[in-house]
C-alpha atoms as a PDB file:
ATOM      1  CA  UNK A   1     -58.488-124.541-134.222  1.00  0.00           C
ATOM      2  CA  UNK A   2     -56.071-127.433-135.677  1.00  0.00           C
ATOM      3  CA  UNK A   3     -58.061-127.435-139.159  1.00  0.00           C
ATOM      4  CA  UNK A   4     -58.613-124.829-141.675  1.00  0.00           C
ATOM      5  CA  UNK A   5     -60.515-125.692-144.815  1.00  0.00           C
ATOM      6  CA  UNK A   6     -59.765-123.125-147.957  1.00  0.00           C
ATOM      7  CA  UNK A   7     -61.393-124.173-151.016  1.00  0.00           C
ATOM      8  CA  UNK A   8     -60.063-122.511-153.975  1.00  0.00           C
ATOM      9  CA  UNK A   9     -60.376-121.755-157.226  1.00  0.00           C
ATOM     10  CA  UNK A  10     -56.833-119.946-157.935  1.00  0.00           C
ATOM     11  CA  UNK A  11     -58.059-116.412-158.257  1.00  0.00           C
ATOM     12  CA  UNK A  12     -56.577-113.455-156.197  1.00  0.00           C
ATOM     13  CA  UNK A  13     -59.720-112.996-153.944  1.00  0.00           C
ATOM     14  CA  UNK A  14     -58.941-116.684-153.015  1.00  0.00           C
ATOM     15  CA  UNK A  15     -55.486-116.292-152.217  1.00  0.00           C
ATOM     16  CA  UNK A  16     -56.342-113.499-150.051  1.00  0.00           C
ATOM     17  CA  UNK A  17     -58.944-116.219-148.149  1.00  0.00           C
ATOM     18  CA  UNK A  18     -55.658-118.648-148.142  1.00  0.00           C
ATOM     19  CA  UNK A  19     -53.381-115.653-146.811  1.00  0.00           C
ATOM     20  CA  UNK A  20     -55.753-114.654-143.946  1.00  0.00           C
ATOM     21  CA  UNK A  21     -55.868-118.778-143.144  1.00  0.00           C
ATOM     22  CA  UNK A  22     -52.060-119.279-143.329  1.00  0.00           C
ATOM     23  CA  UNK A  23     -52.076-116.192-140.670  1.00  0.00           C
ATOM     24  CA  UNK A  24     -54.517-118.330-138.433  1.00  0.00           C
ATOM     25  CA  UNK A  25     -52.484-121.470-138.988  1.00  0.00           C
ATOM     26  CA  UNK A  26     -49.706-119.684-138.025  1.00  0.00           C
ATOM     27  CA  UNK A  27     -50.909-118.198-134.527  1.00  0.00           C
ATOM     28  CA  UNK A  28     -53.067-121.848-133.692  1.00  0.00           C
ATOM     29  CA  UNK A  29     -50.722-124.347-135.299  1.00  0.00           C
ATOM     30  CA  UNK A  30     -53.149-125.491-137.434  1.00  0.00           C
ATOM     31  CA  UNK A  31     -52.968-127.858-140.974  1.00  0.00           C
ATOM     32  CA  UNK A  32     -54.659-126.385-143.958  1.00  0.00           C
ATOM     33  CA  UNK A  33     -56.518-128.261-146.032  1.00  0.00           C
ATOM     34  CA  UNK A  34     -56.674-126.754-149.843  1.00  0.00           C
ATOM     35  CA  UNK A  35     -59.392-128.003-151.589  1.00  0.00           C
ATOM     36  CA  UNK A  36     -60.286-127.197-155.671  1.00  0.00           C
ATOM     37  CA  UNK A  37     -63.211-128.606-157.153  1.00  0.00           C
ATOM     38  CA  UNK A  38     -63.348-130.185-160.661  1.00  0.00           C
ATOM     39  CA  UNK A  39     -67.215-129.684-161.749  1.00  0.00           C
ATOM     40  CA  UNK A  40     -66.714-131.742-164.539  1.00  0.00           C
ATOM     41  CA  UNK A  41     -69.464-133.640-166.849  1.00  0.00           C
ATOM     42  CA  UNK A  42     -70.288-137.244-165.106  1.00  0.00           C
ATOM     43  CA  UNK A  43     -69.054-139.036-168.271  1.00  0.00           C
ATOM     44  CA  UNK A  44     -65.659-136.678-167.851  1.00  0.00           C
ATOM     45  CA  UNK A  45     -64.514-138.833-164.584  1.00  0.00           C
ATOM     46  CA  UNK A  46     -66.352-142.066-164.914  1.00  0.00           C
ATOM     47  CA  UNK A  47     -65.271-143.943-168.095  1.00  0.00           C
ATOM     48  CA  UNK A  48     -68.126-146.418-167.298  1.00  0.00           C
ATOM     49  CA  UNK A  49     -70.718-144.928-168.012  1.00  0.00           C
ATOM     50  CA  UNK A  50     -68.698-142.152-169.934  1.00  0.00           C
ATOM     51  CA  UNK A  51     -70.489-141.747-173.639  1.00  0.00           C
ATOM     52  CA  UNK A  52     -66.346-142.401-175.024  1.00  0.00           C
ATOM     53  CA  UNK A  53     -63.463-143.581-173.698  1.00  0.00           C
ATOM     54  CA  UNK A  54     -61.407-140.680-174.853  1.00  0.00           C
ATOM     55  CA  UNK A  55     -62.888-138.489-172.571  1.00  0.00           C
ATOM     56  CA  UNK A  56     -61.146-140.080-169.892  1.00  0.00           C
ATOM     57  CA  UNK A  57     -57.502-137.853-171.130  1.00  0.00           C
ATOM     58  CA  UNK A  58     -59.881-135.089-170.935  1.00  0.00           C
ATOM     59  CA  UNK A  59     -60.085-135.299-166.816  1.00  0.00           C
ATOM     60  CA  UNK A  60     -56.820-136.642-166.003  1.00  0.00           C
ATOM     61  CA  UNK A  61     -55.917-132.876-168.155  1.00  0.00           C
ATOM     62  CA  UNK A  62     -57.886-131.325-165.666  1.00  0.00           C
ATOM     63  CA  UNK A  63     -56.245-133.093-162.780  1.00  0.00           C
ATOM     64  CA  UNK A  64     -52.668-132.473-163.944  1.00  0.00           C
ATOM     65  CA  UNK A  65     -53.573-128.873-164.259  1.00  0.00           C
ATOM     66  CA  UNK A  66     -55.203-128.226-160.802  1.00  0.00           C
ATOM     67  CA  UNK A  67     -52.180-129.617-159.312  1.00  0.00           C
ATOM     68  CA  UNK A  68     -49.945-127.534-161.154  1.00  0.00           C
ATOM     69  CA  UNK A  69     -51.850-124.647-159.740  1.00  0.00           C
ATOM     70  CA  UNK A  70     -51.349-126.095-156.378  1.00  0.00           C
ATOM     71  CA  UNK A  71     -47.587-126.537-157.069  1.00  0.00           C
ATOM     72  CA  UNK A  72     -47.068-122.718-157.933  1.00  0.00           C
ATOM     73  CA  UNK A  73     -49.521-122.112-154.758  1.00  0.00           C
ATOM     74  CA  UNK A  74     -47.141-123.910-152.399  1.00  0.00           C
ATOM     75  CA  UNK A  75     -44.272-122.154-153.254  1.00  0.00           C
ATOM     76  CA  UNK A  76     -45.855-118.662-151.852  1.00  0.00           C
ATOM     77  CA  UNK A  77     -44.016-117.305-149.240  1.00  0.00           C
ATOM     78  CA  UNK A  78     -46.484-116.587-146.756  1.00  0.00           C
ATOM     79  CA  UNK A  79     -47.120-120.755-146.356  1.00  0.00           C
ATOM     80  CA  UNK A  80     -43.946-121.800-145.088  1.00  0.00           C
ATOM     81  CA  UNK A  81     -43.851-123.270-141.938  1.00  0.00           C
ATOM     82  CA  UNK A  82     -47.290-124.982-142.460  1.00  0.00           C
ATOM     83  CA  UNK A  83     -48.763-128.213-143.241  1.00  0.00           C
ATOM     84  CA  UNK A  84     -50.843-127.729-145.526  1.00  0.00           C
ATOM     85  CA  UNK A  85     -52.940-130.438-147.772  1.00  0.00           C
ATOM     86  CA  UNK A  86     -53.906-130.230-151.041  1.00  0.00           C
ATOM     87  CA  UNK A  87     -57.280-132.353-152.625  1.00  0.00           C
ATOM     88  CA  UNK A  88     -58.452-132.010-156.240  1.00  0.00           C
ATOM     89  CA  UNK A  89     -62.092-133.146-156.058  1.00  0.00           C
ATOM     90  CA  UNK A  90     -64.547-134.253-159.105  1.00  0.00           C
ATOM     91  CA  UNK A  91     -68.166-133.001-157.565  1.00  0.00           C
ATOM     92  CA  UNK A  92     -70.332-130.226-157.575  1.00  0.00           C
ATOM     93  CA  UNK A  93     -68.638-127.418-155.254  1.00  0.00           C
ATOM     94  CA  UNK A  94     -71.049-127.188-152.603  1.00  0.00           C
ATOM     95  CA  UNK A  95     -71.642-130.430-151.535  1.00  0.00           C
ATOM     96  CA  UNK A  96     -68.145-131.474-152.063  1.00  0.00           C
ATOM     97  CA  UNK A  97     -67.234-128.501-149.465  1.00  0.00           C
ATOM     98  CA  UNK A  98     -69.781-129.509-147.245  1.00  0.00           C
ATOM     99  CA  UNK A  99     -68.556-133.524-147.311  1.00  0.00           C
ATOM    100  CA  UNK A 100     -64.700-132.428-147.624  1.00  0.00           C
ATOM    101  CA  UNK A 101     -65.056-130.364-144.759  1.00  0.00           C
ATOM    102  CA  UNK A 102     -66.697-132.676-142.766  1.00  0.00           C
ATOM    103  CA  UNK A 103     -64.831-135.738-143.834  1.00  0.00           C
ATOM    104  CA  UNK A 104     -61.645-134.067-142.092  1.00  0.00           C
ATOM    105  CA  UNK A 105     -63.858-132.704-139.366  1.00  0.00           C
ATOM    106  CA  UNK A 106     -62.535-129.463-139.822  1.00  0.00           C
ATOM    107  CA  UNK A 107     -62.890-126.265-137.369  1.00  0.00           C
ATOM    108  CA  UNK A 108     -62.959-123.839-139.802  1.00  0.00           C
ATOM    109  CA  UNK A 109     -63.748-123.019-143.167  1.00  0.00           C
ATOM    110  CA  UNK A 110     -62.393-119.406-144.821  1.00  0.00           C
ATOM    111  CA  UNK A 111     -63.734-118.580-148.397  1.00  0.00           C
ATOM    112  CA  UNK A 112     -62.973-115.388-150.536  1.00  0.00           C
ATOM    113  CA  UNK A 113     -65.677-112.778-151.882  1.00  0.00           C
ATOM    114  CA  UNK A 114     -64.969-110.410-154.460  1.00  0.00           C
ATOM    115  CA  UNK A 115     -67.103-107.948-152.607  1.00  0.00           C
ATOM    116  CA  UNK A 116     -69.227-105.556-154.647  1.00  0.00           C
ATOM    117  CA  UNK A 117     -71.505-108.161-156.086  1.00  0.00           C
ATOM    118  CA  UNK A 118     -71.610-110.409-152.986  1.00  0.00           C
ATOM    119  CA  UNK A 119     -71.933-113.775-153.003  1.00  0.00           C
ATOM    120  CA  UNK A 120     -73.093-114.066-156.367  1.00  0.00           C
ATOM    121  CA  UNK A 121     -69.703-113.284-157.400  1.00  0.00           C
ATOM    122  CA  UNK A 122     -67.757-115.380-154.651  1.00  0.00           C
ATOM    123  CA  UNK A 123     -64.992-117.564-156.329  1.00  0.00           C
ATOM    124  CA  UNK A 124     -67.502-120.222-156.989  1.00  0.00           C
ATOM    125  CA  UNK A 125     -70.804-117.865-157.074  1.00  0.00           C
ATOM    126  CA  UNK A 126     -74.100-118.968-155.680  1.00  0.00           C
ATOM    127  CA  UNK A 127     -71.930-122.200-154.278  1.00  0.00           C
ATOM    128  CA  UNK A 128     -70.265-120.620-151.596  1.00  0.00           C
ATOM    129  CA  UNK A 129     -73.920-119.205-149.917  1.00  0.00           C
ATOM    130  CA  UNK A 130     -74.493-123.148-150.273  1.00  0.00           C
ATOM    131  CA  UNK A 131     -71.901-123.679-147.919  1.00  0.00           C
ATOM    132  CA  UNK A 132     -72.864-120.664-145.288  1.00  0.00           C
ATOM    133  CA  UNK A 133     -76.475-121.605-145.413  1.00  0.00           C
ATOM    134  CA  UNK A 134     -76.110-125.564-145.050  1.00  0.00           C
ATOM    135  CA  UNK A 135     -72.415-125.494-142.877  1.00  0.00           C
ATOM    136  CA  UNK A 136     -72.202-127.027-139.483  1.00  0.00           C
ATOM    137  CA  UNK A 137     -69.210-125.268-139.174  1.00  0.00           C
ATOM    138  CA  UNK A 138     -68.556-121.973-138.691  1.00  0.00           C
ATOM    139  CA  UNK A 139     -67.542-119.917-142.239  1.00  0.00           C
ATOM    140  CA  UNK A 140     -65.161-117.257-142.771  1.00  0.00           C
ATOM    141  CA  UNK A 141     -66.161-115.262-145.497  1.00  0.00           C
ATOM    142  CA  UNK A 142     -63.001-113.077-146.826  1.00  0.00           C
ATOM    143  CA  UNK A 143     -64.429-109.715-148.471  1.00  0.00           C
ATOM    144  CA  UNK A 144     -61.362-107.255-148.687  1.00  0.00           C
ATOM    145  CA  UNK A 145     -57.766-107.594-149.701  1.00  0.00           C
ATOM    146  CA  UNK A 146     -56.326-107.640-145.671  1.00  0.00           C
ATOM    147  CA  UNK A 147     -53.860-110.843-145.266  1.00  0.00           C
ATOM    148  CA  UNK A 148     -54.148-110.275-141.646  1.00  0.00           C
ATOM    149  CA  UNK A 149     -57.528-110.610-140.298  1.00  0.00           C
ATOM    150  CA  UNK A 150     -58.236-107.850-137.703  1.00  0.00           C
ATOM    151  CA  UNK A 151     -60.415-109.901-134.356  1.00  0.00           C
ATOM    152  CA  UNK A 152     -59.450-107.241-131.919  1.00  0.00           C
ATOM    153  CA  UNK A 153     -63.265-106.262-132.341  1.00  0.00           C
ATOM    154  CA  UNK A 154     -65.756-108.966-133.024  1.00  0.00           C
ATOM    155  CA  UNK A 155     -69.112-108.100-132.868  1.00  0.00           C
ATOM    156  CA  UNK A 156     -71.860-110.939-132.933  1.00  0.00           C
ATOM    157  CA  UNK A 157     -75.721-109.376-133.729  1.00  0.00           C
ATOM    158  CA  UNK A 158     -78.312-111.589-131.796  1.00  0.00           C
ATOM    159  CA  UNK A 159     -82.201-110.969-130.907  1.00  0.00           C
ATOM    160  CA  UNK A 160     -80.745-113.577-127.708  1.00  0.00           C
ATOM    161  CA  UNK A 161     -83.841-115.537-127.797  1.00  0.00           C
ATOM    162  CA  UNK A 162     -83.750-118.979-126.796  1.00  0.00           C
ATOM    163  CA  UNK A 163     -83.575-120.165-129.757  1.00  0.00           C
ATOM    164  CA  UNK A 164     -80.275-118.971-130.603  1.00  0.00           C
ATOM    165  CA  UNK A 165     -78.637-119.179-127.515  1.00  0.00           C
ATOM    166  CA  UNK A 166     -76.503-122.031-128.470  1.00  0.00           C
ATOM    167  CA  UNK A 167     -75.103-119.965-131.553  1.00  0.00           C
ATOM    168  CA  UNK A 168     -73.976-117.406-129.468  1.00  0.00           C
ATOM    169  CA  UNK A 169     -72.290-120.079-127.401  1.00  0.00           C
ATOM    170  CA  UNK A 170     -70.276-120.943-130.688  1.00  0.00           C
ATOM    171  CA  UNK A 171     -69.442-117.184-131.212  1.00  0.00           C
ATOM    172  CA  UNK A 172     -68.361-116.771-127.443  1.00  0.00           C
ATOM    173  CA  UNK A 173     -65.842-119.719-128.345  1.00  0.00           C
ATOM    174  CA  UNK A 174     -64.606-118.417-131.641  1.00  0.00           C
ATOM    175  CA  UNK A 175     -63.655-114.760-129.781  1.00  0.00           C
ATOM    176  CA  UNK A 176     -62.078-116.341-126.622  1.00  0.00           C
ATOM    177  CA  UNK A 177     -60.165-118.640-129.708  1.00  0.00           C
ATOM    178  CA  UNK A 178     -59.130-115.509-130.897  1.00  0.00           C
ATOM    179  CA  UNK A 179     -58.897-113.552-128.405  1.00  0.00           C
ATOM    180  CA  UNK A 180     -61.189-110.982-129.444  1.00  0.00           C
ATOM    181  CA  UNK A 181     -62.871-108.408-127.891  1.00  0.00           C
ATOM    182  CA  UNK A 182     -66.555-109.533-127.728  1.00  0.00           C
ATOM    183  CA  UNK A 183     -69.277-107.027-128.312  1.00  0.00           C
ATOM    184  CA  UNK A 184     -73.118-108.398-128.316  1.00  0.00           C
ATOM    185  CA  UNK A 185     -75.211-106.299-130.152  1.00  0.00           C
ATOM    186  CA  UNK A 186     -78.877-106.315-130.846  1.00  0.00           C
ATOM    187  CA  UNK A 187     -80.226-103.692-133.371  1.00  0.00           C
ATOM    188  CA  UNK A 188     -83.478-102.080-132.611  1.00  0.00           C
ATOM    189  CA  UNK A 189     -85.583-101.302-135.705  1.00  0.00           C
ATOM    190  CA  UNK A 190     -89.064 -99.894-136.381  1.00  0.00           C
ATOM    191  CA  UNK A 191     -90.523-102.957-136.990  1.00  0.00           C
ATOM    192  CA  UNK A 192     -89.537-104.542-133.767  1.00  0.00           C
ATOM    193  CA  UNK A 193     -89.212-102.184-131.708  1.00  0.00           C
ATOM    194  CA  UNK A 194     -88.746-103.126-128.140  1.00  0.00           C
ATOM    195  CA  UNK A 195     -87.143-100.750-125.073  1.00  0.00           C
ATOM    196  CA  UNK A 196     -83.821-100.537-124.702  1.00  0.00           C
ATOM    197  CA  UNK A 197     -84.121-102.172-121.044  1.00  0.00           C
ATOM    198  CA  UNK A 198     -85.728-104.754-122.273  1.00  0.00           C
ATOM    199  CA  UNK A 199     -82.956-105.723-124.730  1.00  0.00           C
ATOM    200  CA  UNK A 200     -79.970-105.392-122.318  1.00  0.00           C
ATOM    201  CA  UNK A 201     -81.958-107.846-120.131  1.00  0.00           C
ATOM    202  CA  UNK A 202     -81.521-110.121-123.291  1.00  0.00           C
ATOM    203  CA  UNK A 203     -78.479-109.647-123.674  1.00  0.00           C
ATOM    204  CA  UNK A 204     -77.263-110.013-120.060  1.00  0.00           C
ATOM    205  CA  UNK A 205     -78.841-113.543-120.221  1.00  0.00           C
ATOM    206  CA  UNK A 206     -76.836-114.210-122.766  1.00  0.00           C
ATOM    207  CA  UNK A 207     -73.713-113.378-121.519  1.00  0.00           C
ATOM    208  CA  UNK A 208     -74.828-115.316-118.427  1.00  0.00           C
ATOM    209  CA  UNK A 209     -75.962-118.524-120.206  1.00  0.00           C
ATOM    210  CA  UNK A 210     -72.579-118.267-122.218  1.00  0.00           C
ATOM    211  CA  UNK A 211     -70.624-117.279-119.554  1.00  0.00           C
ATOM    212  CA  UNK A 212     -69.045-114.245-120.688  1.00  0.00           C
ATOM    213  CA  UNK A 213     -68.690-110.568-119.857  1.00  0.00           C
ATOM    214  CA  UNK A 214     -68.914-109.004-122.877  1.00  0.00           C
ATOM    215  CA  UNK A 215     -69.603-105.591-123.979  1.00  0.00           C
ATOM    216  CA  UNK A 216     -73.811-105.017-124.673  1.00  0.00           C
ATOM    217  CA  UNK A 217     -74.643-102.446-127.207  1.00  0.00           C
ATOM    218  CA  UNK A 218     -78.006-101.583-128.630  1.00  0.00           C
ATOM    219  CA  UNK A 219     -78.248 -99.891-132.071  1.00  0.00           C
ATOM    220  CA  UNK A 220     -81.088 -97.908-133.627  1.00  0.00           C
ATOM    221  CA  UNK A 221     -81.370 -98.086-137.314  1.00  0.00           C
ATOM    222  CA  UNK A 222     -84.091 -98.781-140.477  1.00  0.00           C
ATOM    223  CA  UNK A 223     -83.138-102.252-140.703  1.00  0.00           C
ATOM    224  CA  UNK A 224     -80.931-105.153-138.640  1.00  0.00           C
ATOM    225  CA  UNK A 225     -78.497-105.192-141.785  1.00  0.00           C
ATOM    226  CA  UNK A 226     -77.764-101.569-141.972  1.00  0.00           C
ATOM    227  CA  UNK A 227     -77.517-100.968-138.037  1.00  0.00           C
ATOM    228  CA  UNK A 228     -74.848-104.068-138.128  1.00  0.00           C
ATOM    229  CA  UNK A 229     -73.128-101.874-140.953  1.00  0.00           C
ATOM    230  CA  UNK A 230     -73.304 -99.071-139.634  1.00  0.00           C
ATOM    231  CA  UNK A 231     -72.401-100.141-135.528  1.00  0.00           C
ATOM    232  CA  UNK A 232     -69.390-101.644-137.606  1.00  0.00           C
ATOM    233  CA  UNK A 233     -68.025 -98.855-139.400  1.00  0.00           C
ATOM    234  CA  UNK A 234     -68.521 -96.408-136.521  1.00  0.00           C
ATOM    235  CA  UNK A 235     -67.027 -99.100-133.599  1.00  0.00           C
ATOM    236  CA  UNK A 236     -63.678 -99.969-135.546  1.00  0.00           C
ATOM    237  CA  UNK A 237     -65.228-103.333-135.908  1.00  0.00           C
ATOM    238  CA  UNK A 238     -62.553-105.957-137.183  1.00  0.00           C
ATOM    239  CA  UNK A 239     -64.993-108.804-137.813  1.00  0.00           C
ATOM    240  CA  UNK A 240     -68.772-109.038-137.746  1.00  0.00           C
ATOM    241  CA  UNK A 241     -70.329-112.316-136.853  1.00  0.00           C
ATOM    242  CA  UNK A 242     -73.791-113.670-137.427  1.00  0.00           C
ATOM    243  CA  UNK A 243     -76.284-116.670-137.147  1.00  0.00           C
ATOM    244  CA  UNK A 244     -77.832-118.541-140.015  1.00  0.00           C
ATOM    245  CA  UNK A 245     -81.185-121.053-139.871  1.00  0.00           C
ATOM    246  CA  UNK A 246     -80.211-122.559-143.279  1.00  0.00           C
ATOM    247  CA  UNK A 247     -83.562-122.137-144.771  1.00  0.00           C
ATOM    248  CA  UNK A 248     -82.603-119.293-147.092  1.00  0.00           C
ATOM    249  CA  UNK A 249     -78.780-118.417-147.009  1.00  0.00           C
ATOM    250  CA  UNK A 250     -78.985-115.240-144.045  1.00  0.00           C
ATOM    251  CA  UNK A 251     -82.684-114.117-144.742  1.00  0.00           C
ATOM    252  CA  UNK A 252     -84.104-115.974-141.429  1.00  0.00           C
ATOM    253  CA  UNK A 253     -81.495-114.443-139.373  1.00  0.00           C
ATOM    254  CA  UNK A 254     -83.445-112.995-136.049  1.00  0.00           C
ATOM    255  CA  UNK A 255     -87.108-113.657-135.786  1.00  0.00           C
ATOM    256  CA  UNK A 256     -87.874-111.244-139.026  1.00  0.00           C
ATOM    257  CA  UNK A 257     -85.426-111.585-141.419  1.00  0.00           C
ATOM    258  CA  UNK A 258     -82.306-110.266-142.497  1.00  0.00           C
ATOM    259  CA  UNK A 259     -81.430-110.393-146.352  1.00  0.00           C
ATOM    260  CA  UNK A 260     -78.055-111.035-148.168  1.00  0.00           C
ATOM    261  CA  UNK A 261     -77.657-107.670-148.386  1.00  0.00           C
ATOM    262  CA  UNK A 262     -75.424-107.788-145.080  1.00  0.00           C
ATOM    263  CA  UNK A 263     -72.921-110.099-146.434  1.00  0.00           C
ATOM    264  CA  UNK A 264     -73.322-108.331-150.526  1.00  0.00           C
ATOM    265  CA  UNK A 265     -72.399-104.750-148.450  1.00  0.00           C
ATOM    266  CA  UNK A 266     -70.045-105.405-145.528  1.00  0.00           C
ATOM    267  CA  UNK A 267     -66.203-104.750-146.451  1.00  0.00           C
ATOM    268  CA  UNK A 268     -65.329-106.290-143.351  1.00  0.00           C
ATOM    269  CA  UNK A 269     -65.061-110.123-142.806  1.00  0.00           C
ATOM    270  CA  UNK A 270     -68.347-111.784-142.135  1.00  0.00           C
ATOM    271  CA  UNK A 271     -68.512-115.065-139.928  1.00  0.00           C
ATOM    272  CA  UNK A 272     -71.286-117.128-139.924  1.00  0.00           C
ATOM    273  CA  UNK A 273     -72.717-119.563-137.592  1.00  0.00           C
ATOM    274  CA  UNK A 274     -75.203-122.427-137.869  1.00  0.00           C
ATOM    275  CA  UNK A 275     -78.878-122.120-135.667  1.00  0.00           C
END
């Protein structure tokens, strides 16, 4: 994990985000990349085909400011030691993430939520579910005010069909990264109900495709979002990982669907990972 991607938009929630990535950086000895995006007009940043010329002051304003911001961010305590690179960017926020972060190939990205409200009140709203629905690359979403990110316990929730065997592959890597206690879970619900023998056979294959030995649970509950929830809160669960197709945001996760509800509810941190 040598690059961390933190976009910002200088609010607490996403100095938490930059806290919990300075921790990473600090334990990998990795370079963060801070990234703030400038969704300005088109005729704000292009004097071309800007309507007047005096709205070019207006964005070099916006500029001066942004790195102002990133001057007083710098000078927080809890990034010394690190490299860390700061980019102002004129574009709309989620597809400037999603070039940014692959135009520096980065590992990682780590966002901040507000919580309550989900991800339509994420630092840059209905953006940053952009980013986990359309990311290559796996997403950190920051929901509570911990600096330190607890991975002792990672659980990743699968239905381990073939389809998604080479996401749990990616979550297999991100615990060993960590060095996280895996735990595979697959949450049995009304709807799709199967036995519980035939569901540890699943997930034995996929700790033997992957080629871990990780812990197999299977959880009864209403729904896949509330038994991941509710496996969490009762298993001292640090972080909770999960797959998305990038159709809709999370609601294709498994073979029936999972809403946004998992991401809107869950205090813990939520990492995502691309089927």
């Amino acid at each position: 994990m040598k690059k961390i991607l933190v976009p910002t938009d200088f609010s607490d929630q996403a100095e938490v985000a930059l806290k919990v990535a300075a921790n990473l950086a600090k334990k990998f000895d990795s370079e963060i990349f801070l990234l703030h995006m400038l969704e300005l007009p088109l005729q704000l940043i292009d004097p071309v085909e800007g309507s007047s010329s005096r709205n070019l002051p207006e964005s070099i304003f916006f500029m001066k400011l942004a790195h102002q911001r990133f001057g007083k961010l710098m000078q927080r305590p809890f990034l010394e030691g690190i490299k860390v690179h700061e980019s102002v960017q004129f574009h709309q926020a989620f597809e400037g993430i999603k070039d940014f972060s692959e135009e520096i190939d980065c590992d990682l990205i780590v966002m901040g939520s507000h919580g309550a409200s989900g991800f339509k009140e994420m630092f840059i709203g209905s953006n940053t579910e952009k980013v986990v629905r359309s990311s290559q690359i796996p997403v950190l979403v920051i929901k509570n005010s911990d600096a330190v990110l607890n991975a002792e316990n990672f659980v990743f929730a699968t239905d381990a069909s073939a389809s998604t065997m080479h996401t749990a592959q990616k979550a297999v890597d991100f615990a060993r990264t960590l060095g996280a206690a895996l735990h595979l879970l697959y949450i049995n619900t009304p709807n799709e109900f199967i036995t519980s023998k035939e569901a540890g056979e699943r997930l034995r294959k996929v700790a033997e495709i992957t080629g871990t030995q990780p812990r197999f649970h299977i959880y009864n509950d209403v729904s896949v979002e509330k038994g991941i929830l509710n496996f969490a809160a009762e298993n001292n669960i640090g972080l909770i990982g999960i797959g998305t197709h990038g159709r809709k945001g999370l609601a294709h996760f498994f073979n029936g669907s999972i809403s946004e509800d998992l991401v809107n509810h869950a205090r813990r941190p939520v990492v995502t990972f691309k089927i």
